[in-house]
Protein backbone atom coordinates (compact mmCIF):
# COMPACT_ATOMS: atom_id res chain seq x y z
CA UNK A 1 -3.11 23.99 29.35
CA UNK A 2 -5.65 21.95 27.74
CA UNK A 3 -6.46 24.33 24.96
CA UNK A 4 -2.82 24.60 24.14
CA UNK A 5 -2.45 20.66 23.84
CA UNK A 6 -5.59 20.53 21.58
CA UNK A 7 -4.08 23.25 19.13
CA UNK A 8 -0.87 21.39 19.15
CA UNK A 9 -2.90 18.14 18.12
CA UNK A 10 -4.44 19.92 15.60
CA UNK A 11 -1.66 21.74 13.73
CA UNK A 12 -0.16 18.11 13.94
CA UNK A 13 -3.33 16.72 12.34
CA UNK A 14 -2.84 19.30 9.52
CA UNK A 15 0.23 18.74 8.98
CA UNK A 16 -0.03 14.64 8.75
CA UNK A 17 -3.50 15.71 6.99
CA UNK A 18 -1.21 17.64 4.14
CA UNK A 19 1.88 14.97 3.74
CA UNK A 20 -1.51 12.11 2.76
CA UNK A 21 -2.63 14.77 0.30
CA UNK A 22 0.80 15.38 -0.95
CA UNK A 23 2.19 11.77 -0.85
CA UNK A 24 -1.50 10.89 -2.92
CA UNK A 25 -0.62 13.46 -5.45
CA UNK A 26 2.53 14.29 -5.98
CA UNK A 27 4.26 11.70 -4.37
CA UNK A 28 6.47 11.01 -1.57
CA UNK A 29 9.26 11.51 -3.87
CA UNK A 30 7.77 15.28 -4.68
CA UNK A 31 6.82 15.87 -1.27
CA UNK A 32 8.41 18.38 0.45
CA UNK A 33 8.51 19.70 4.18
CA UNK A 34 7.98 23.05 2.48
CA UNK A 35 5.27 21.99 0.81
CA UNK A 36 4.30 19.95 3.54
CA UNK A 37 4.27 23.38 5.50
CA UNK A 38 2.49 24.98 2.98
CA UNK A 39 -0.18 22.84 2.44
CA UNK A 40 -0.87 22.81 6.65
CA UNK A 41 -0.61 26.40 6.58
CA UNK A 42 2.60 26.00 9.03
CA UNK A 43 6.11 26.84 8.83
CA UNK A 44 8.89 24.36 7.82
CA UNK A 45 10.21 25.27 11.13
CA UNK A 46 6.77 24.14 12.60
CA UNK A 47 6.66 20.73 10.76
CA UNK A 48 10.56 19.94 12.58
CA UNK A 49 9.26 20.66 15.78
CA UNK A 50 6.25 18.00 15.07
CA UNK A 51 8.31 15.29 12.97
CA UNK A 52 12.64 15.83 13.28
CA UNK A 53 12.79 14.17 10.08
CA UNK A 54 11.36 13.00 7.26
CA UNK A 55 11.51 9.34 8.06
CA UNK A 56 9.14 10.44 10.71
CA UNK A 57 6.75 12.47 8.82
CA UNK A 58 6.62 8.72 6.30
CA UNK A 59 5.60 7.04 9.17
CA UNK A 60 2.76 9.63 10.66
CA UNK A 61 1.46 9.53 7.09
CA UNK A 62 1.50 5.90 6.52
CA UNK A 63 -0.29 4.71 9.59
CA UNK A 64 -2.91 7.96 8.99
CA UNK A 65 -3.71 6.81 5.46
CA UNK A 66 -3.98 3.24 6.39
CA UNK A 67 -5.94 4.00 9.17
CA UNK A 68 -8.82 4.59 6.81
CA UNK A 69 -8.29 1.68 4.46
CA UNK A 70 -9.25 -1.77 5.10
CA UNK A 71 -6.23 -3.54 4.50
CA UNK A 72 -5.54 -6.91 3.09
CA UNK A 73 -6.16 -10.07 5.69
CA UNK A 74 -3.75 -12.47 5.00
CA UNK A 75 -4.69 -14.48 8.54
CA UNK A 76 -7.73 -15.03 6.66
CA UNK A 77 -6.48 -16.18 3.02
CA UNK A 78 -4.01 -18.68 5.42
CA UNK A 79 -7.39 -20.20 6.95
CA UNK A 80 -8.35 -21.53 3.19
CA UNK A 81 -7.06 -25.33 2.59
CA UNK A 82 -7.98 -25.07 -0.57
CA UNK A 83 -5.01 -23.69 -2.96
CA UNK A 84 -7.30 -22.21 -5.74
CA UNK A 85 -9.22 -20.97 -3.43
CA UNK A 86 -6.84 -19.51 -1.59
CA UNK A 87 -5.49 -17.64 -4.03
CA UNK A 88 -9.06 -16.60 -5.16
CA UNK A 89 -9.53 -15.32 -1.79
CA UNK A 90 -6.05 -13.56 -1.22
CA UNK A 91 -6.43 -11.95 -5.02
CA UNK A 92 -10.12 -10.59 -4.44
CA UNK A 93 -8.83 -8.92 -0.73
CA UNK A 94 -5.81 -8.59 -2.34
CA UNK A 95 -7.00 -6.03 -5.42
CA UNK A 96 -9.84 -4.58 -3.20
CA UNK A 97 -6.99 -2.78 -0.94
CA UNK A 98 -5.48 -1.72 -4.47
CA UNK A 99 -8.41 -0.32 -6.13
CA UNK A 100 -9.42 1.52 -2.61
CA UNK A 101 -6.13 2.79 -2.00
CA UNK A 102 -5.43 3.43 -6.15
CA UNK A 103 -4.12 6.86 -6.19
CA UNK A 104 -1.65 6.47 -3.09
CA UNK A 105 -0.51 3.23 -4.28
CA UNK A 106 0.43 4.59 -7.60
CA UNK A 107 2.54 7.02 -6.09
CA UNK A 108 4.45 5.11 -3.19
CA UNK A 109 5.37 1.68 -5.41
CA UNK A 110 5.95 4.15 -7.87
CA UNK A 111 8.26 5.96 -5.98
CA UNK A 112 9.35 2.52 -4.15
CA UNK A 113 13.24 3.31 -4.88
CA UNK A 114 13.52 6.67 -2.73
CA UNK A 115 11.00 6.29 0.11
CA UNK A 116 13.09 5.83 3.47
CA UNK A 117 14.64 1.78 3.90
CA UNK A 118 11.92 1.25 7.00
CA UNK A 119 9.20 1.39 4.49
CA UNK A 120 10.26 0.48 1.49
CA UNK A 121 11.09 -2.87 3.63
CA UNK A 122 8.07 -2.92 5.55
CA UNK A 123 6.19 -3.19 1.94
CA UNK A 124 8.76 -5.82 0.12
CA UNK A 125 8.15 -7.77 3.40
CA UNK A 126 4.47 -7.60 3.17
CA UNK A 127 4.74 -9.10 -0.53
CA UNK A 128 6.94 -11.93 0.88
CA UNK A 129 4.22 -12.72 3.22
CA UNK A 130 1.36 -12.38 0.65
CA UNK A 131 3.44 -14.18 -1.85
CA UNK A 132 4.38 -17.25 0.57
CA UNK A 133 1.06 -17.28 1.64
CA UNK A 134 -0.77 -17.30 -1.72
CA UNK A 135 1.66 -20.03 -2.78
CA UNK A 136 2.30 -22.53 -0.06
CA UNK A 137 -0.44 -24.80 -0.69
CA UNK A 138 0.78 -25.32 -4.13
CA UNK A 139 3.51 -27.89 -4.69
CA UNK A 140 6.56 -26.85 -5.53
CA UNK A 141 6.52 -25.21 -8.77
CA UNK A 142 8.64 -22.08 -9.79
CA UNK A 143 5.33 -21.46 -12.54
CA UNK A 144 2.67 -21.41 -10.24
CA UNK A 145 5.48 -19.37 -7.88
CA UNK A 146 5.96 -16.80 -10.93
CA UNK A 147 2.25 -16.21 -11.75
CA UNK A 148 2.06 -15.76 -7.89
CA UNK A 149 4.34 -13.32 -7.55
CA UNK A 150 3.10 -11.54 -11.02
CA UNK A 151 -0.62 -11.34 -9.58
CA UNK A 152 -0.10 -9.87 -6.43
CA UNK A 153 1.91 -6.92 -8.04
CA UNK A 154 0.24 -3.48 -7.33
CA UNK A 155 1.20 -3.39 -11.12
CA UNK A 156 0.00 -6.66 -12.74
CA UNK A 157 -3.45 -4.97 -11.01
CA UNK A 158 -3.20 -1.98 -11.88
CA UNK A 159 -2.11 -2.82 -15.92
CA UNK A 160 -5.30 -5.27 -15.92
CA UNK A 161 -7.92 -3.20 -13.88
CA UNK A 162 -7.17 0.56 -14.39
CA UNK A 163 -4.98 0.38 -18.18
CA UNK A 164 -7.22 -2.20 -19.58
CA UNK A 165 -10.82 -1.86 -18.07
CA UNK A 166 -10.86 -5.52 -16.26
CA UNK A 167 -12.95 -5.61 -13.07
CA UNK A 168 -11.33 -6.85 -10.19
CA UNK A 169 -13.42 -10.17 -10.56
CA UNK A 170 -12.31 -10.39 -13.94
CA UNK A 171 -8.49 -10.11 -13.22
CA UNK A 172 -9.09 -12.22 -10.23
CA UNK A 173 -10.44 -14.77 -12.28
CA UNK A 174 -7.67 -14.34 -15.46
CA UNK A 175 -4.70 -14.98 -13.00
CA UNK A 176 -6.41 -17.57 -11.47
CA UNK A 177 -6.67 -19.91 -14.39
CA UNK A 178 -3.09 -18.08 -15.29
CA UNK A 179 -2.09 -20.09 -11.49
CA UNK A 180 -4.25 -23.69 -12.82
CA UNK A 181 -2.50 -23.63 -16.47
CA UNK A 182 0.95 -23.67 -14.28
CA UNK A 183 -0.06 -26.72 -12.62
């Protein structure tokens, strides 16, 4: 009985082991259960009985990947009174998570539009939070708000660090004094 629960943990391993490759090269929007299946050396049929849908199968990926990440720490960004330096802090954990998690990233924001509504909320809601987080000590300002919301973007990272050669100190510091000229 035991043996048979281990192999059953295993084939599921391989087969949340093959939608993280998948989802980290193709895509989840290119990701298939057959190629899902495929990849695990499983049948489709074999992937339903693990995961009934693909909603499922997002989900068993997602935590897997992030499981080996260090994510962002917004509790700890919200413990600086300091607004610049709050928003040094957040940025620098912030870009750290990107340029970890780069090739993953690229796909799933990239793919934002199709991945299933749990998700694709879960992340827009974990923007909000990083977003009114980063920006709260500021007074009210719909600049400092904009550059805010522009530097925490997978994207504005991702165009400054990866497309143009920036370190992540370097972009951290160029939105920064983006955030003090909106004063």
């Amino acid at each position: 009985m035991r043996k048979r629960a281990d192999q059953v943990a295993q084939t599921r391993e391989r087969i949340v082991e093959a939608a993280v490759h998948l989802h980290g090269t193709v895509g989840p929007a290119a990701t298939t259960v057959a190629g899902i299946a495929a990849v695990a050396g499983v049948t489709r049929l074999t992937v339903y009985r693990h995961f009934p849908d693909e909603e499922a199968i997002f989900a068993a990926c997602s935590a897997h990947w992030l499981s080996r990440q260090v994510p962002p720490n917004p509790i700890a960004w919200a413990q600086v009174a300091d607004p610049a330096e709050r928003l040094r802090v957040g940025l620098t954990d912030l870009y750290q998570f990107y340029r970890d998690g780069r090739e993953m990233l690229t796909h799933v924001y990239g793919d934002m539009a199709v991945l299933p509504d749990t998700h694709r909320r879960t992340l827009e809601d974990r923007q909000e939070l990083f977003h009114t987080l980063l920006a709260e000590p500021f007074p009210a300002n719909q600049r400092i708000r904009a550059v805010i919301g522009h530097a925490i973007s997978f994207w504005t990272w991702r165009s400054l660090c990866l497309d143009n050669g920036l370190s992540n100190a370097e972009a951290v510091e160029l939105m920064s004094a983006l955030a003090d000229l909106g004063r």
